[in-house]
Protein backbone atom coordinates (compact mmCIF):
# COMPACT_ATOMS: atom_id res chain seq x y z
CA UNK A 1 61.45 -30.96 -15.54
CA UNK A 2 63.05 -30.06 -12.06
CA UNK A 3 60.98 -32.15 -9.36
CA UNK A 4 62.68 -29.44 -6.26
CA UNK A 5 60.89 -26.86 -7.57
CA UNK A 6 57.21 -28.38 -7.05
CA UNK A 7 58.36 -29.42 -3.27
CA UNK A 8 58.49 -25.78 -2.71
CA UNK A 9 55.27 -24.98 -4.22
CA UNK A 10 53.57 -27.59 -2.28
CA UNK A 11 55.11 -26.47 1.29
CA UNK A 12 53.56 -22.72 0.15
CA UNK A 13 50.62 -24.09 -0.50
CA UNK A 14 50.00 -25.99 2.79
CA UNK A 15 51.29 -22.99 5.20
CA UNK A 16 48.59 -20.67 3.55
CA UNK A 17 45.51 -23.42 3.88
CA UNK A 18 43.48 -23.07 6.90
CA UNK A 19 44.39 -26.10 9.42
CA UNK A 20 41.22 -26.57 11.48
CA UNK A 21 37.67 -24.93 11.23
CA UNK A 22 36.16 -22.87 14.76
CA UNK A 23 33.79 -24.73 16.67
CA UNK A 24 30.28 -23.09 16.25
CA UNK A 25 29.13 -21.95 19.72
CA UNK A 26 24.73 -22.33 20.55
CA UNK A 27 23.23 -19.59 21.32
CA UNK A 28 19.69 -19.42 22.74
CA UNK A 29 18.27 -16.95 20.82
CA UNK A 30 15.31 -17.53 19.21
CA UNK A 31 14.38 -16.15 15.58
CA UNK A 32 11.82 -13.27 15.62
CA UNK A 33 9.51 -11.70 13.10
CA UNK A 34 7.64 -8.62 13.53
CA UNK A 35 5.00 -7.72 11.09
CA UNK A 36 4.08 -4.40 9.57
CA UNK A 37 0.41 -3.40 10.18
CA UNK A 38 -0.67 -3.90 6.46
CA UNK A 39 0.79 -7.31 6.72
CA UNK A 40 -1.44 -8.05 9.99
CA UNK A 41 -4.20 -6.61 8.06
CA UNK A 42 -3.70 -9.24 4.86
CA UNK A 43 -3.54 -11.95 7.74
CA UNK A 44 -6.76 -11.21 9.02
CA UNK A 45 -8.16 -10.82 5.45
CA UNK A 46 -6.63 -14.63 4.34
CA UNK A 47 -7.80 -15.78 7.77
CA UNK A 48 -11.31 -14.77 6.92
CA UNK A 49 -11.95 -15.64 3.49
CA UNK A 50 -10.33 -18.98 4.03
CA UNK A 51 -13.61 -19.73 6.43
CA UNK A 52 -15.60 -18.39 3.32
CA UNK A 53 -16.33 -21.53 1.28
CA UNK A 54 -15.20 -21.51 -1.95
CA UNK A 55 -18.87 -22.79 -3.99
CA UNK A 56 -21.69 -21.25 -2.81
CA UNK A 57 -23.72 -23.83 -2.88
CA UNK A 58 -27.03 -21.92 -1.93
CA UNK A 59 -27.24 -20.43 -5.08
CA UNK A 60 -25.83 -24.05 -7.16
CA UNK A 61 -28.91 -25.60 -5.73
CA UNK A 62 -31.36 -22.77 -6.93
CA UNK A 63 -29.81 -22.85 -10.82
CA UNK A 64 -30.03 -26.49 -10.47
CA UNK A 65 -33.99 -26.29 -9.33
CA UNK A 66 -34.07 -23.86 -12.24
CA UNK A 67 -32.60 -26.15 -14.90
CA UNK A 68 -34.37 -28.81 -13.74
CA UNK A 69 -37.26 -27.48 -13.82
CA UNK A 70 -37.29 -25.40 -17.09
CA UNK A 71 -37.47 -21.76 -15.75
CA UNK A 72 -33.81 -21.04 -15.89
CA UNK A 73 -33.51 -18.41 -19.01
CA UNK A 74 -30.57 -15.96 -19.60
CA UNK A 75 -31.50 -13.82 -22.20
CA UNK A 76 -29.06 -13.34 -25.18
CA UNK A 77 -28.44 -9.42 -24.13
CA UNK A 78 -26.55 -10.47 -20.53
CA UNK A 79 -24.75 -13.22 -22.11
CA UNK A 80 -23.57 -10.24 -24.16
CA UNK A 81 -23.02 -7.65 -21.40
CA UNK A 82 -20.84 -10.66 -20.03
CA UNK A 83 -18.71 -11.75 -22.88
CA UNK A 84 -18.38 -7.64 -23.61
CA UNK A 85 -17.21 -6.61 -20.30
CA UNK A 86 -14.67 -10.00 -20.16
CA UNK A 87 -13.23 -7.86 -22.35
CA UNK A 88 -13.58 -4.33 -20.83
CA UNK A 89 -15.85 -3.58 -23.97
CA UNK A 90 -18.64 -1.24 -22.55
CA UNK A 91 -21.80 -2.08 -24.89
């Protein structure tokens, strides 16, 4: 094995490598977005159905007084309509 040869390799090697990175100069710029109208517009909606609460509890406290009280009946026809149109099963 002939040990010269490598020396030469390795003095290729180091001319091509790059000796020092660029310093990175600040700006002052500032990153800016600019939404599209629909995106405004699904903004707004988010904004107001997050202020919409998520159990309505109005009508939870009326099927409660229902149960409770022993008038609450669903008759076996909607619980049908319901588990049909789940579905997409038109009855």
């Amino acid at each position: 094995m002939r040990i010269d040869k490598l020396a030469g390799i390795y003095e290729t090697y180091n001319k091509q490598m790059v000796s020092k990175y660029k310093a990175v100069t600040k700006t002052n710029k500032k990153d800016e977005v600019d939404l599209s109208g629909t995106a405004k517009d699904y903004q707004a909606a988010y904004k107001a159905l997050s202020n919409v609460p998520d159990i309505r509890q109005d009508k939870v406290k009326a099927l409660k007084e229902q149960i409770a009280s022993g008038t609450y009946d669903v008759g076996a026809k909607e619980v049908a309509e319901k588990i049909l149109s789940s579905f997409d099963i038109k009855g």
